[in-house]
C-alpha atoms as a PDB file:
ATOM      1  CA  UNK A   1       0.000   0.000   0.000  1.00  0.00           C
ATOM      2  CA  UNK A   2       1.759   2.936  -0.807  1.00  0.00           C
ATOM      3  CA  UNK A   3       1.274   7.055   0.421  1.00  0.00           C
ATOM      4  CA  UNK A   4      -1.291   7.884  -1.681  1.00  0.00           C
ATOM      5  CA  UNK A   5      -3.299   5.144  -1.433  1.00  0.00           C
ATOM      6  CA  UNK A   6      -3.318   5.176   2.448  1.00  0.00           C
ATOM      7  CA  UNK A   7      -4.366   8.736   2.190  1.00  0.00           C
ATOM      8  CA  UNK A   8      -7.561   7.791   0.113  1.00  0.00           C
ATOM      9  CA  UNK A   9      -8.528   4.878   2.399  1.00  0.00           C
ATOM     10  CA  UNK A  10      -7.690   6.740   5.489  1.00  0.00           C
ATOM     11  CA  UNK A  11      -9.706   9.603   4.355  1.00  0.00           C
ATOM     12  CA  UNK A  12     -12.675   7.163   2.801  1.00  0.00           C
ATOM     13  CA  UNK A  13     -13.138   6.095   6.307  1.00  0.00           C
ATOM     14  CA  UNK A  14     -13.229   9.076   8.204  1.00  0.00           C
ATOM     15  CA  UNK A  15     -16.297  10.256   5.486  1.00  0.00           C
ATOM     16  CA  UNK A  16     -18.176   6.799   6.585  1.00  0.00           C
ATOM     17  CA  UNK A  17     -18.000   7.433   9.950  1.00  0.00           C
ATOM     18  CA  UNK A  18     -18.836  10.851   9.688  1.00  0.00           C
ATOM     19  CA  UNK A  19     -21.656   9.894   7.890  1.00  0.00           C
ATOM     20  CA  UNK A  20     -22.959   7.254   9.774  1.00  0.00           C
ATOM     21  CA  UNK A  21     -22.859   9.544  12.888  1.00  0.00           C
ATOM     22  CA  UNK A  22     -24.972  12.159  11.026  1.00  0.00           C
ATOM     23  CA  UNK A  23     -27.583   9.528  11.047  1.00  0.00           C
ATOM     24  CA  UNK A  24     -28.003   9.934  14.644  1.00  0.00           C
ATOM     25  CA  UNK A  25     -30.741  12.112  16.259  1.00  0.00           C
ATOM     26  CA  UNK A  26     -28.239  13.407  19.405  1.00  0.00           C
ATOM     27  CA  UNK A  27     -24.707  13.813  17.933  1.00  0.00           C
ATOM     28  CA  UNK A  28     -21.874  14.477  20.839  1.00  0.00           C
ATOM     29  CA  UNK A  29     -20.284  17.732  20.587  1.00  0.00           C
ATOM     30  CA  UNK A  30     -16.938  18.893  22.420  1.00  0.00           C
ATOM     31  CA  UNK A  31     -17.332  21.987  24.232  1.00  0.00           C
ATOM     32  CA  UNK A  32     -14.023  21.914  26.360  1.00  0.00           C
ATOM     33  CA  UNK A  33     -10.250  20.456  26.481  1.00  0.00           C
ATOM     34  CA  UNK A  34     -11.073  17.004  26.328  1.00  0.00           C
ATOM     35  CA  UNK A  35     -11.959  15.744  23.014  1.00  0.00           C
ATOM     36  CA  UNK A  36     -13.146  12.545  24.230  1.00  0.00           C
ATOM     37  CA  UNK A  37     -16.260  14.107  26.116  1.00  0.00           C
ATOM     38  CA  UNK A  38     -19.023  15.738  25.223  1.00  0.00           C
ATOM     39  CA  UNK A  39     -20.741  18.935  27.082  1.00  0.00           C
ATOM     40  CA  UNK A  40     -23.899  18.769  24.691  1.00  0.00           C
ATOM     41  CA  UNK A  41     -25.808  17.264  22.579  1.00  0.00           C
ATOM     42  CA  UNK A  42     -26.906  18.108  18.901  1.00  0.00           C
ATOM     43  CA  UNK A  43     -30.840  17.120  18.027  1.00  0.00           C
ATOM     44  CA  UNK A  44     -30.944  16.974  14.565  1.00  0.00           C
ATOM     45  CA  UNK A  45     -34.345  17.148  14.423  1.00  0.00           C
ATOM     46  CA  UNK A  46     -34.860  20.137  16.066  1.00  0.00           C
ATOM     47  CA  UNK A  47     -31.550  21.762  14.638  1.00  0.00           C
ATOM     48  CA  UNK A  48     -30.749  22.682  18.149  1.00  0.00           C
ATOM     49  CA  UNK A  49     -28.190  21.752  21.067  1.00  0.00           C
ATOM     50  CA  UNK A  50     -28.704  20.179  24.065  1.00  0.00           C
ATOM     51  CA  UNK A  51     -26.212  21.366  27.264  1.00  0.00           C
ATOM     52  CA  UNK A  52     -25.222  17.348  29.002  1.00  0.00           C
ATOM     53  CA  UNK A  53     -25.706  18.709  32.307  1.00  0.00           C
ATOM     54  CA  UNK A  54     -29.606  18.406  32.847  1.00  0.00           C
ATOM     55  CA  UNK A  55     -29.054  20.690  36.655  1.00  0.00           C
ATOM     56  CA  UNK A  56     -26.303  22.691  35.987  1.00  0.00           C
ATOM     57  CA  UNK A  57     -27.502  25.024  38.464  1.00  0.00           C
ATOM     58  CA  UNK A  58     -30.063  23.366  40.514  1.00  0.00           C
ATOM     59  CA  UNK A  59     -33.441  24.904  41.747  1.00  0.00           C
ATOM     60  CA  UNK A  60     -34.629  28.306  40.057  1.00  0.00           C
ATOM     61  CA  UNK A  61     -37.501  30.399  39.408  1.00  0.00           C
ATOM     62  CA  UNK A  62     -38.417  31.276  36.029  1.00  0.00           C
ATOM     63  CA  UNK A  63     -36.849  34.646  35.972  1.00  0.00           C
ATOM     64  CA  UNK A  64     -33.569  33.255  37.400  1.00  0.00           C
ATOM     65  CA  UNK A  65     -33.683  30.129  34.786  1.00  0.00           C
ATOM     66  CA  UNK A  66     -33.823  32.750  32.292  1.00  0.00           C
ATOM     67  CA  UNK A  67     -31.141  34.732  32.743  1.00  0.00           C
ATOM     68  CA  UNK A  68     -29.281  31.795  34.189  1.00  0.00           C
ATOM     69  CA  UNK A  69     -29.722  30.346  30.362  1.00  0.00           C
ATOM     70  CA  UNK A  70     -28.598  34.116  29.018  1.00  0.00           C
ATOM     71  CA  UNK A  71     -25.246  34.114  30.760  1.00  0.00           C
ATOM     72  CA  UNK A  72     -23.788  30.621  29.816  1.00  0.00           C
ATOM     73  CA  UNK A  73     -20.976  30.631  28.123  1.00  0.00           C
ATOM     74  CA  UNK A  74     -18.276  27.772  27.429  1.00  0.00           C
ATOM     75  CA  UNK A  75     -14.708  28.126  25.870  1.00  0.00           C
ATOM     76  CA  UNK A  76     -13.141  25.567  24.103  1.00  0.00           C
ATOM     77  CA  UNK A  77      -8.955  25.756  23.945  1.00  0.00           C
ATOM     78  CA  UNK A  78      -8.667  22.694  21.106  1.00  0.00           C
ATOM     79  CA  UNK A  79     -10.620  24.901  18.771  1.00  0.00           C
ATOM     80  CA  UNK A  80     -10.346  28.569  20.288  1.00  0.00           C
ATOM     81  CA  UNK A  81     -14.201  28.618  20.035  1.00  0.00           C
ATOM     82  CA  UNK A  82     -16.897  30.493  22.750  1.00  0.00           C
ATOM     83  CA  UNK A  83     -20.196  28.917  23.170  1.00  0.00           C
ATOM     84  CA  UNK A  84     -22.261  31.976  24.251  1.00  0.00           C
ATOM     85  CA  UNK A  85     -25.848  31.418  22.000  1.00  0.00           C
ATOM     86  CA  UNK A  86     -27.906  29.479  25.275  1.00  0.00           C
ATOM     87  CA  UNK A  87     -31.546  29.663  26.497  1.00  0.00           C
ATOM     88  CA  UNK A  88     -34.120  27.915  27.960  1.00  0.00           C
ATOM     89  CA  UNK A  89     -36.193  25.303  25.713  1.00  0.00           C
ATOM     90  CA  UNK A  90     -39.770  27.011  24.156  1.00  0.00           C
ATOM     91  CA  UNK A  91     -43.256  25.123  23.903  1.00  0.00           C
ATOM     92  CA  UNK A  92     -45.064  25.078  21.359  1.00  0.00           C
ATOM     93  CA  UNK A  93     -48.727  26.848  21.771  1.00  0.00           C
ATOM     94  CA  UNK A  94     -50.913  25.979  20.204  1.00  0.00           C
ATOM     95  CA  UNK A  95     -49.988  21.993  19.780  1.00  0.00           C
ATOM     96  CA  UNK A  96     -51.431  19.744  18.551  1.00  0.00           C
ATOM     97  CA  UNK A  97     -49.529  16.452  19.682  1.00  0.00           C
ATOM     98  CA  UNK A  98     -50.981  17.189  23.299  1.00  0.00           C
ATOM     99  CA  UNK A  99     -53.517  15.041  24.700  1.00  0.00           C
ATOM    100  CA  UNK A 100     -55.199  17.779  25.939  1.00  0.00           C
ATOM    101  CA  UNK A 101     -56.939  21.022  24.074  1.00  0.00           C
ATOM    102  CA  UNK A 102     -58.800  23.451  26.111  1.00  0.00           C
ATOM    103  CA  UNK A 103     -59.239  26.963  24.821  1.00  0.00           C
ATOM    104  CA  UNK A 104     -55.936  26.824  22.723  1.00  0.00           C
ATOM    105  CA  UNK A 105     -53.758  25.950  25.081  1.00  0.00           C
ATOM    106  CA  UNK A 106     -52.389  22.781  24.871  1.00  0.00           C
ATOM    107  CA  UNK A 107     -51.330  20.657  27.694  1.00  0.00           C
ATOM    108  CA  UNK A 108     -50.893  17.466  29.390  1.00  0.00           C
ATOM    109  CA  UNK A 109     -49.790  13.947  27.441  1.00  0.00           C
ATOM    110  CA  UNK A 110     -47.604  13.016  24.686  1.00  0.00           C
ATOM    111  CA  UNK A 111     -46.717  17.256  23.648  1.00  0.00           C
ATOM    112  CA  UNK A 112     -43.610  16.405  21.309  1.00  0.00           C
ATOM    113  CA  UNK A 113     -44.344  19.471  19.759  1.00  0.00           C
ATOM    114  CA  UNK A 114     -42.358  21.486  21.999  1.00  0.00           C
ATOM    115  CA  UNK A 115     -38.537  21.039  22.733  1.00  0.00           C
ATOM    116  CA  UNK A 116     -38.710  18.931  25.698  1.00  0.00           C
ATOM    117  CA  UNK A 117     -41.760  17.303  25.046  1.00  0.00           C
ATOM    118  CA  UNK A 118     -39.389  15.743  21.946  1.00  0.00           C
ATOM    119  CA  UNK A 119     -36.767  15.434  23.486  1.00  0.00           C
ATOM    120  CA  UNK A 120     -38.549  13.338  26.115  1.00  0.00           C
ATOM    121  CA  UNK A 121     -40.647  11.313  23.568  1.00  0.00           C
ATOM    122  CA  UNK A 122     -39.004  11.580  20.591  1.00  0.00           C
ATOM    123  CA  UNK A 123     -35.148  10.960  21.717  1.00  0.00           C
ATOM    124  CA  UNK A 124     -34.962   9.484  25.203  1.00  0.00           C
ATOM    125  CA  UNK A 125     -38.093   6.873  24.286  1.00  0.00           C
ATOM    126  CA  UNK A 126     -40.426   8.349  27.563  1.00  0.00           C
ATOM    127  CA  UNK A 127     -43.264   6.653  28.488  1.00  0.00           C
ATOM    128  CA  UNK A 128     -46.584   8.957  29.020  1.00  0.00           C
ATOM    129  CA  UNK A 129     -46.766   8.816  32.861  1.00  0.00           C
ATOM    130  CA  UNK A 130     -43.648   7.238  33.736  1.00  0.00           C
ATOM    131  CA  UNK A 131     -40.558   8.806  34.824  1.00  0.00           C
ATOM    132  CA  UNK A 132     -37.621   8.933  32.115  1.00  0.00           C
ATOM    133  CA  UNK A 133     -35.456   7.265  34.632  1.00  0.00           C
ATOM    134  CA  UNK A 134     -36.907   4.772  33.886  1.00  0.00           C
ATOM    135  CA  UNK A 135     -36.836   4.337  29.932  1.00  0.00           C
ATOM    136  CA  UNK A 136     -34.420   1.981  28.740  1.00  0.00           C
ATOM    137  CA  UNK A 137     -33.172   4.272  25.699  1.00  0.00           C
ATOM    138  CA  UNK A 138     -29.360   4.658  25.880  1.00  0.00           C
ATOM    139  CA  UNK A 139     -30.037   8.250  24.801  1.00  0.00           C
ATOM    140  CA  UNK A 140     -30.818   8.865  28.411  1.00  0.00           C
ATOM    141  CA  UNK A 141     -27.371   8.514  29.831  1.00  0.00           C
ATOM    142  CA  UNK A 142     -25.777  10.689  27.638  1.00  0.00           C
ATOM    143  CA  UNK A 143     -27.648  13.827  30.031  1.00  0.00           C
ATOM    144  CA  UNK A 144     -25.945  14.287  33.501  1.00  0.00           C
ATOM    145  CA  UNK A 145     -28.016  14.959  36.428  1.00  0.00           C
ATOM    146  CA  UNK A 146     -31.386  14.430  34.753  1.00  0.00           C
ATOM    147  CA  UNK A 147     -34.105  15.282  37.050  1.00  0.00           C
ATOM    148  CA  UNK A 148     -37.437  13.470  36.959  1.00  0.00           C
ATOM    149  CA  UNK A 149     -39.105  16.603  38.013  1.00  0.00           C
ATOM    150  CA  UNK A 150     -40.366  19.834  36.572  1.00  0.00           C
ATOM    151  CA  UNK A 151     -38.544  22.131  33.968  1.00  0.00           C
ATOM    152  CA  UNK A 152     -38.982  25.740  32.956  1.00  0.00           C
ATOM    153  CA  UNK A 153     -39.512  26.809  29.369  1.00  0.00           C
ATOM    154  CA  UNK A 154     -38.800  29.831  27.807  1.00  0.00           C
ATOM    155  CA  UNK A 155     -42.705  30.337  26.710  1.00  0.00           C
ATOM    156  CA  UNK A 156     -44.541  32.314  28.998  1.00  0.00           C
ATOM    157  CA  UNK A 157     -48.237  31.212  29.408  1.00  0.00           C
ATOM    158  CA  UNK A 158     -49.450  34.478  28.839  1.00  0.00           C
ATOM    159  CA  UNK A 159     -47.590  38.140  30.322  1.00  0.00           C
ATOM    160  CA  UNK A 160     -48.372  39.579  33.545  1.00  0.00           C
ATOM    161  CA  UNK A 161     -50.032  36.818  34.907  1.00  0.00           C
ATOM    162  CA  UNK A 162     -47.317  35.062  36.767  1.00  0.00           C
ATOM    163  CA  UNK A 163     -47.397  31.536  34.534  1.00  0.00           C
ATOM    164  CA  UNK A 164     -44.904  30.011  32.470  1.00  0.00           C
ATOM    165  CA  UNK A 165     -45.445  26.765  30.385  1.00  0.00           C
ATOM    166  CA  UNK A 166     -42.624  23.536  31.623  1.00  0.00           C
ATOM    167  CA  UNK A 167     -42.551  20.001  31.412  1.00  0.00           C
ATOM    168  CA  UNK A 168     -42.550  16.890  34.040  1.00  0.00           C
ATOM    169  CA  UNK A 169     -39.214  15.012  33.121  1.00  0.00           C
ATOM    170  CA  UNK A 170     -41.273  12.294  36.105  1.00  0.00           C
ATOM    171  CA  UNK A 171     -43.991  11.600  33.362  1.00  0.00           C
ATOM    172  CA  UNK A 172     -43.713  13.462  30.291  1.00  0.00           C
ATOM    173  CA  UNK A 173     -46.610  15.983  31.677  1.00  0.00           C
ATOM    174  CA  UNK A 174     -46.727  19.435  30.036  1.00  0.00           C
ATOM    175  CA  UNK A 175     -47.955  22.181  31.980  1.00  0.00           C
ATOM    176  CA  UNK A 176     -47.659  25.429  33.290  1.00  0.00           C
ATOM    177  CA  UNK A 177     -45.601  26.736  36.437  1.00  0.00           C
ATOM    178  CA  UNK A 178     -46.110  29.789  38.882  1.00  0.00           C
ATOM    179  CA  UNK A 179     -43.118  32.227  38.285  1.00  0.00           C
ATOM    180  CA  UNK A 180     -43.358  34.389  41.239  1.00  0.00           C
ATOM    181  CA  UNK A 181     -40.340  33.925  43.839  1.00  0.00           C
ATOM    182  CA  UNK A 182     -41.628  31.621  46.697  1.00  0.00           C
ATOM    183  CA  UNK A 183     -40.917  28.371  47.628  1.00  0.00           C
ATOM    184  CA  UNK A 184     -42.801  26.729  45.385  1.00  0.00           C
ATOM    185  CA  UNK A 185     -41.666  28.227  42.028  1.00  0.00           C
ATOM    186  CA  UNK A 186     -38.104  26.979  42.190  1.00  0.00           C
ATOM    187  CA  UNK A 187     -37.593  24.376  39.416  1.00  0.00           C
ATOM    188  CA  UNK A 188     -34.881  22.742  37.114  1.00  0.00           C
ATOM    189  CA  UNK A 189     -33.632  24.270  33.700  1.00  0.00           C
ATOM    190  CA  UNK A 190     -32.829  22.683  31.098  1.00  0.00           C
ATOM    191  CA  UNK A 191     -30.184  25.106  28.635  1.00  0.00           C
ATOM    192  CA  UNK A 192     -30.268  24.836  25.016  1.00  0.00           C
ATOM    193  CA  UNK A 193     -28.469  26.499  21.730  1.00  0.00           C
ATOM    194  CA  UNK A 194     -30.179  27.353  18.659  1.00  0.00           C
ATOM    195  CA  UNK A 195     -28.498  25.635  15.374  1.00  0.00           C
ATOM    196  CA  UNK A 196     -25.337  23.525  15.861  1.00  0.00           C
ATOM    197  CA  UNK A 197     -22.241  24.609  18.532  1.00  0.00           C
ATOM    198  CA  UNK A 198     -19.525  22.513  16.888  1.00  0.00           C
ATOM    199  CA  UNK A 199     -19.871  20.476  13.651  1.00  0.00           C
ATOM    200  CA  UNK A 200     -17.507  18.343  15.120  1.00  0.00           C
ATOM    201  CA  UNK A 201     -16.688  14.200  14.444  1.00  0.00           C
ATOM    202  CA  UNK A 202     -17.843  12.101  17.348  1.00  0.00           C
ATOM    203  CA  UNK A 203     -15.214  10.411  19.578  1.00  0.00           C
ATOM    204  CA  UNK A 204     -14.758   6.870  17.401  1.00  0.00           C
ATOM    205  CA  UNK A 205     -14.449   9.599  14.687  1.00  0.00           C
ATOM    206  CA  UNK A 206     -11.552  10.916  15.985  1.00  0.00           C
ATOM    207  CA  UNK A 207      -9.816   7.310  17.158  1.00  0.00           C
ATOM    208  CA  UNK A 208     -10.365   6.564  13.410  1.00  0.00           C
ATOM    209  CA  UNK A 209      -8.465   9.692  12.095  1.00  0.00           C
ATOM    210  CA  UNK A 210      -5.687   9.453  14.576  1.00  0.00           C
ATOM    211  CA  UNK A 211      -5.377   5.572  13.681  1.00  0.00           C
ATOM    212  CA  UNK A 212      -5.249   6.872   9.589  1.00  0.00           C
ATOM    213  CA  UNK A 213      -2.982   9.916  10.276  1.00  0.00           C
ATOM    214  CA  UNK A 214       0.007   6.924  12.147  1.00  0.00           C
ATOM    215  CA  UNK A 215      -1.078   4.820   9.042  1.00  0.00           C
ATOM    216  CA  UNK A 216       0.012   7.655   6.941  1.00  0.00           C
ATOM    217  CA  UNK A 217       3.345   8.313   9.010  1.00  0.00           C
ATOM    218  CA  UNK A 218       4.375   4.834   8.897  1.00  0.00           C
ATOM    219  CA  UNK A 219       3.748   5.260   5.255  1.00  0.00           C
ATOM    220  CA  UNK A 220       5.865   7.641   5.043  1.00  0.00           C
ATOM    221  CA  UNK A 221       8.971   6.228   6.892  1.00  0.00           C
ATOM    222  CA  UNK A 222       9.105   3.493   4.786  1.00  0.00           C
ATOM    223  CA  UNK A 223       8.641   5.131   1.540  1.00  0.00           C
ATOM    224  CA  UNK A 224      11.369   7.725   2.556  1.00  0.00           C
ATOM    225  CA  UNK A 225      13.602   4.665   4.097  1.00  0.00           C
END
């Protein structure tokens, strides 16, 4: 096998994995120094990202979730890239996918038409009244600190009123939340970036590349020995 040819197989296999992992409805993306992690997820779907971390800041009221969402920002050494573009997930009103339709809202069941109602449903395989703890999907583990509890969403039920539309990770329940500071409006948040952070290969990707680019160094040696 000489130089050239290594270069075309090394570089035919890199496309098929690539490929392959565009297939996928969550695709890993590197956010940070390690480029064997991943910080978030990319729903190709939705054509948004997903942060990993599910309770990146624990328990928050609506406002706080907000701005929380507004003031991420991750920095990424390997590629000299800033991931700044984060908010909370929106919900979809009117929708409807939701088992329940009452004077255009829509609520309750089975609501894949907003963000986390999809994600739930559509990408970690939920189960309508059960908690996504307990789904079997392998989609599931790739989100740290997954609560089976309430989120916030970005969508407001409707301004000045003190209500905010969310979603029950502990059933895959959509509903709306009371976003006045007390004890009882302090919930999870989810963060989310519009489009694609990082068009970046996955981790067997990269094992792959680095295996072709010694392929192609050997090559070399010898043909210059």
């Amino acid at each position: 096998m000489n130089y050239r040819t290594v270069l075309i197989t090394t570089g035919l296999i890199a496309a098929s994995l690539v490929s392959g992992a565009a297939q996928a409805a969550l695709q890993g993306r590197n956010m940070d120094a390690n480029a064997l992690t991943f910080e978030a997820y990319y729903d190709t779907d939705l054509n948004i990202t997903w942060l990993a971390n599910a309770n990146l800041n624990g328990l928050m009221d609506w406002a706080a979730a907000n701005t929380w969402a507004a003031n991420l920002s991750f920095y990424n050494p390997l590629t000299n890239q800033t991931y700044a573009d984060w908010r909370l997930p929106t919900t979809l009103q009117p929708d409807a996918s939701c088992g329940t339709q009452s004077g255009g809202d829509s609520y309750g069941y089975n609501c894949t038409g907003s963000e986390m109602g999809h994600l739930f449903y559509s990408e970690l395989g939920g189960t309508a009244g059960q908690s996504i703890l307990t789904s079997a999907d392998p989609d599931v583990a790739k989100f740290t600190n997954l609560q089976a509890n309430f989120y916030w969403s970005a969508t407001e039920y409707a301004p000045g009123i003190g209500l905010a539309w969310g979603f029950y990770f502990d059933g895959g329940y959509q509903d709306v939340g009371d976003t006045s500071y007390n004890w009882f409006s302090d919930f999870h948040a989810l963060a989310v970036s519009p489009g694609d952070v990082a068009a970046v290969p996955e981790a067997d990707t990269w094992a792959m590349l680095l295996a072709g680019l010694t392929l192609v160094g050997a090559a070399t040696r010898r043909r210059r020995g």
